[in-house]
Every structure is written in C-alpha cells, then in structure tokens.
Protein backbone atom coordinates (compact mmCIF):
# COMPACT_ATOMS: atom_id res chain seq x y z
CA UNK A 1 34.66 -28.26 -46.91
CA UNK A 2 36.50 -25.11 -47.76
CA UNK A 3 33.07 -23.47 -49.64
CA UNK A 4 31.09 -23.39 -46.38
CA UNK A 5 33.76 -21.54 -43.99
CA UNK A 6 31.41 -18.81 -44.53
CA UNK A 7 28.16 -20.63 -43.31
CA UNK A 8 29.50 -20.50 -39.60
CA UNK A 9 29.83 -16.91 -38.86
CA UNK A 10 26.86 -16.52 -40.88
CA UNK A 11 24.90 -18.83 -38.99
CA UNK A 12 26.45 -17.59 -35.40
CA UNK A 13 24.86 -14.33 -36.71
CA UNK A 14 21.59 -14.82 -37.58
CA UNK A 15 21.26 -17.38 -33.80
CA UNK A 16 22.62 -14.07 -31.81
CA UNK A 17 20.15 -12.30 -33.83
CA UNK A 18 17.02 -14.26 -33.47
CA UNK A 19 18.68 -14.81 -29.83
CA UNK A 20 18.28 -11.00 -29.47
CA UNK A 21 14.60 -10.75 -30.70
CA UNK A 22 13.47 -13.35 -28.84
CA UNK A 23 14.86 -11.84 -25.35
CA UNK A 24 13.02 -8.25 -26.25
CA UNK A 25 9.93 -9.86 -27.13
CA UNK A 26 9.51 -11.52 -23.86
CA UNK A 27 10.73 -8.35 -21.97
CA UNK A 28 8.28 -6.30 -23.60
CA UNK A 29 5.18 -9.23 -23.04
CA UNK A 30 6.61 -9.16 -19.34
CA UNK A 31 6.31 -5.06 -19.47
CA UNK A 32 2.91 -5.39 -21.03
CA UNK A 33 1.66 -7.53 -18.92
CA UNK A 34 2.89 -6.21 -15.69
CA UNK A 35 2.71 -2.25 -16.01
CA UNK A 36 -0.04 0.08 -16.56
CA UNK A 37 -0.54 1.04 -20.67
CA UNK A 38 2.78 -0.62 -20.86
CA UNK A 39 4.71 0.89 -18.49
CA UNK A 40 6.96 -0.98 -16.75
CA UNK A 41 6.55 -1.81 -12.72
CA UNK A 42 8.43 -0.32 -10.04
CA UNK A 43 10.52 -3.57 -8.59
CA UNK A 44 9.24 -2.95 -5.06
CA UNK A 45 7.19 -6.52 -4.50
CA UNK A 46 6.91 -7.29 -0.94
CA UNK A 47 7.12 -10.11 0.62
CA UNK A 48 5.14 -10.62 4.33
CA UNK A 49 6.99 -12.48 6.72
CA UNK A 50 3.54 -13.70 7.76
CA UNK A 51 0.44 -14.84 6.50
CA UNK A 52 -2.85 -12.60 6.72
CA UNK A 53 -5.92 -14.06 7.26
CA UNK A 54 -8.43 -12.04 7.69
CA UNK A 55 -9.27 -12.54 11.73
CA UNK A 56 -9.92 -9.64 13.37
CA UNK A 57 -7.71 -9.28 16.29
CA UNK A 58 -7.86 -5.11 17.97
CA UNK A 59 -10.02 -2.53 16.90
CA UNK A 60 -10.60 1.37 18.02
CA UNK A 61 -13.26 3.66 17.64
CA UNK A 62 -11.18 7.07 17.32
CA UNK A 63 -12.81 10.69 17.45
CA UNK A 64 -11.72 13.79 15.13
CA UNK A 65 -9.60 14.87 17.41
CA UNK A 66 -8.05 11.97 18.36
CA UNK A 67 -8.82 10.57 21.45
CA UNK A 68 -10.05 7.00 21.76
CA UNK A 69 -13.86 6.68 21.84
CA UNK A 70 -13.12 2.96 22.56
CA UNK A 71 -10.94 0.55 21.63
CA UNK A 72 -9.98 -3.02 22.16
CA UNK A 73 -6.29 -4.01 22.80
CA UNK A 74 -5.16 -0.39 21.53
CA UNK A 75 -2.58 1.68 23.79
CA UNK A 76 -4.57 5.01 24.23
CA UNK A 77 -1.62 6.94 25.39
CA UNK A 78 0.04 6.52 22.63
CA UNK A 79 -3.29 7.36 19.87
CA UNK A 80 -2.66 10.74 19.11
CA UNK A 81 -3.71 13.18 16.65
CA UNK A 82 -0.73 14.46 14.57
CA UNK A 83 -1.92 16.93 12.48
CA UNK A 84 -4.60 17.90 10.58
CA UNK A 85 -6.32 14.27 8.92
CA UNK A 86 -3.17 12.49 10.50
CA UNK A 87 -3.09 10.46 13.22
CA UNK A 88 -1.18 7.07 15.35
CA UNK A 89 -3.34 4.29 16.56
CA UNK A 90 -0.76 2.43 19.31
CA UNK A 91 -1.34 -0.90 19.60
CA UNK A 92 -0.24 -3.77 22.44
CA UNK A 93 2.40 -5.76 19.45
CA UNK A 94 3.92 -4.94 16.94
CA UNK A 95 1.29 -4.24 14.04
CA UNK A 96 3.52 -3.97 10.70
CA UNK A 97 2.34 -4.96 7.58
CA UNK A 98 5.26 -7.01 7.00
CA UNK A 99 4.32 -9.24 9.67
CA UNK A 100 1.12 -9.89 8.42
CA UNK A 101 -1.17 -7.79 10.07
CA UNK A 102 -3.65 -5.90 7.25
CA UNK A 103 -5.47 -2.78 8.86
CA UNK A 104 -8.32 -1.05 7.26
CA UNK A 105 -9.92 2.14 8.61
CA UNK A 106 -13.61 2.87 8.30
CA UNK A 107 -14.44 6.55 8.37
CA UNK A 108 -17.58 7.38 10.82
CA UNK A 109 -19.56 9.68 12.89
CA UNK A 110 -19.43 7.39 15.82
CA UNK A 111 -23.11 8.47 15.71
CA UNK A 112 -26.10 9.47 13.27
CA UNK A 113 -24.69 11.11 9.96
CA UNK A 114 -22.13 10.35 7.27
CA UNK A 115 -18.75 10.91 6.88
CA UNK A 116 -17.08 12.51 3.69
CA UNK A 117 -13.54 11.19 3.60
CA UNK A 118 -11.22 8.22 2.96
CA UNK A 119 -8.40 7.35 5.14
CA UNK A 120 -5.41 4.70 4.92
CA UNK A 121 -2.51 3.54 6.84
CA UNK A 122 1.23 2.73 6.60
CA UNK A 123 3.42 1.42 9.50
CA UNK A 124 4.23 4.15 12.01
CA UNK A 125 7.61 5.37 11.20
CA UNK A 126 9.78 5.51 14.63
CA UNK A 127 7.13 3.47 16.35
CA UNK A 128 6.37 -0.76 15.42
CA UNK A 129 3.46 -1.42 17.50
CA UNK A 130 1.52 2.04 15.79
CA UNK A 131 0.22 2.68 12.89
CA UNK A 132 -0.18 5.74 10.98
CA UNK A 133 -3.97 6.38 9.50
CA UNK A 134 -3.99 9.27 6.84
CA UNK A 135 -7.61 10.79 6.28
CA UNK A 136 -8.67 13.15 3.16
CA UNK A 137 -11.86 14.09 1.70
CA UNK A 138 -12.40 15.68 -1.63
CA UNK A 139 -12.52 19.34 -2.48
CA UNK A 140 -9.71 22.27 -1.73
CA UNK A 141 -9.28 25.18 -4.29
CA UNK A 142 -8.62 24.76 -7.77
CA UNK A 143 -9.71 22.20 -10.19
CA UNK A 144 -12.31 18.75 -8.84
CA UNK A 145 -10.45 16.32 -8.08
CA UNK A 146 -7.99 17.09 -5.65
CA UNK A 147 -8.32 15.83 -1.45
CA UNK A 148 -7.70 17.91 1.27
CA UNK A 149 -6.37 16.28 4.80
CA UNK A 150 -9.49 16.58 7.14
CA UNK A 151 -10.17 15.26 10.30
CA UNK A 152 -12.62 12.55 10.87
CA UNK A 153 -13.65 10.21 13.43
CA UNK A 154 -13.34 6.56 12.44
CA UNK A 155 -12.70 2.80 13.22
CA UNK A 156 -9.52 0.68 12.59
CA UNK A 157 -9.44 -2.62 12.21
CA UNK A 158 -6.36 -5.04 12.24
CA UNK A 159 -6.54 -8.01 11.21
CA UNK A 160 -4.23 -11.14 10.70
C-alpha cells in the first residue's frame, strides 16, 4: 500500500484540473452563445410582472408639436412635447413595461405623405401612467449614419 501514497494527490490533481477545464468550457459555450461575436451579456434580463398579449387597449394620434390629434383613453393634459423629437403620451393607468403593457409608435403624417423617422419609448421617468416616445430620423453633419432628434407626428399603440 505504501507505493501508491503518491497516486492520491496525483489523482486529486488531475480531477481539480479537468474540474477546472470543464467549468471554463461551459462558461465560454454560455458566453458564445449568449453575447454578440462572443461577448458576454449585460446581466440586465427582465422579468414582467405581467403577461403581454398583444390586445390593443389606448391609442393616440399625436401631431409634431405635440398636441393630441385624437386619442382613445390617453390624458391630453398631460401629452406634451418635451423637446425637440421628445415627447410624454399620459395615459388613464399605469402603462409600464414591467406590468406588461408593450407600446409601439408608428411615425405618420396624420395625412397624405411619408414620414422620415423612427421613434421608441421607455417608461416615463417621474410619471407611471406616461410614457416617453423618442423620435429621430437619419442625417445631421458628419459621416451617414448618424440620427438627429426631429419632430414628427405619429400614433402609439399600447397593448397588453
């Protein structure tokens, strides 16, 4: 018994050392798989509170400037423009994501003609039953490529 003292140490090596491979290869298969070119994700997963469904339950029409061309269970005191291609739709409820309400915003004349621009939204800040719609088109100085806040009539949708 005395020849294979050895053998245990040796063996508790090479197990914390396959042990050790084996750990990095699935951290870098998770990396892979989850990241862009192999970069690793940001761990900022959300989790809604509620389900979304897809039912559309208040829309508004909203002009460049701001106002409410129409709107159905919006609050259009509180729809304001807030700056150049920024603007709060105000809702009757509370309209954050995490409660499962998606939103989408459609960018339109309200007329004949096209628009030029993207917008999207984020919950409002200091206010729950808002929600902030960022618009941009394409263009500025300098290289192609970069967007430019503009102001643009268009229609939000929130759904659940």
């Amino acid at each position: 018994m005395k020849c294979y003292r050895w053998a245990i140490p040796l063996v508790a090596a090479a197990t914390f050392a396959l042990f050790t491979v084996y750990v990095h290869a699935q951290y870098e298969t998770a990396t892979q798989a989850n990241g862009l070119n192999g970069l690793a994700l940001a761990p900022a997963d959300i989790s809604l509170g509620q389900a979304t469904r897809g039912v559309v339950f208040k829309t508004a029409a909203i002009n460049s400037d701001g106002t409410v061309a129409n709107c159905f269970r919006c609050v259009k005191v509180s729809t304001i423009h807030l700056g150049t291609g920024q603007y709060q739709i105000a809702f009757d409820e509370n309209v954050q994501a995490t409660n499962g309400w998606s939103r989408w915003v459609q960018p339109d004349t309200l007329g004949i003609g096209s628009e030029n621009a993207w917008c999207n939204t984020a919950d409002r800040f200091s206010d729950t039953s808002a929600i902030y719609v960022n618009c941009q088109h394409e263009g500025g100085s300098g290289s192609m490529g970069n967007s430019v806040p503009v102001d643009t009539s268009f229609f939000i949708f929130v759904a659940r």
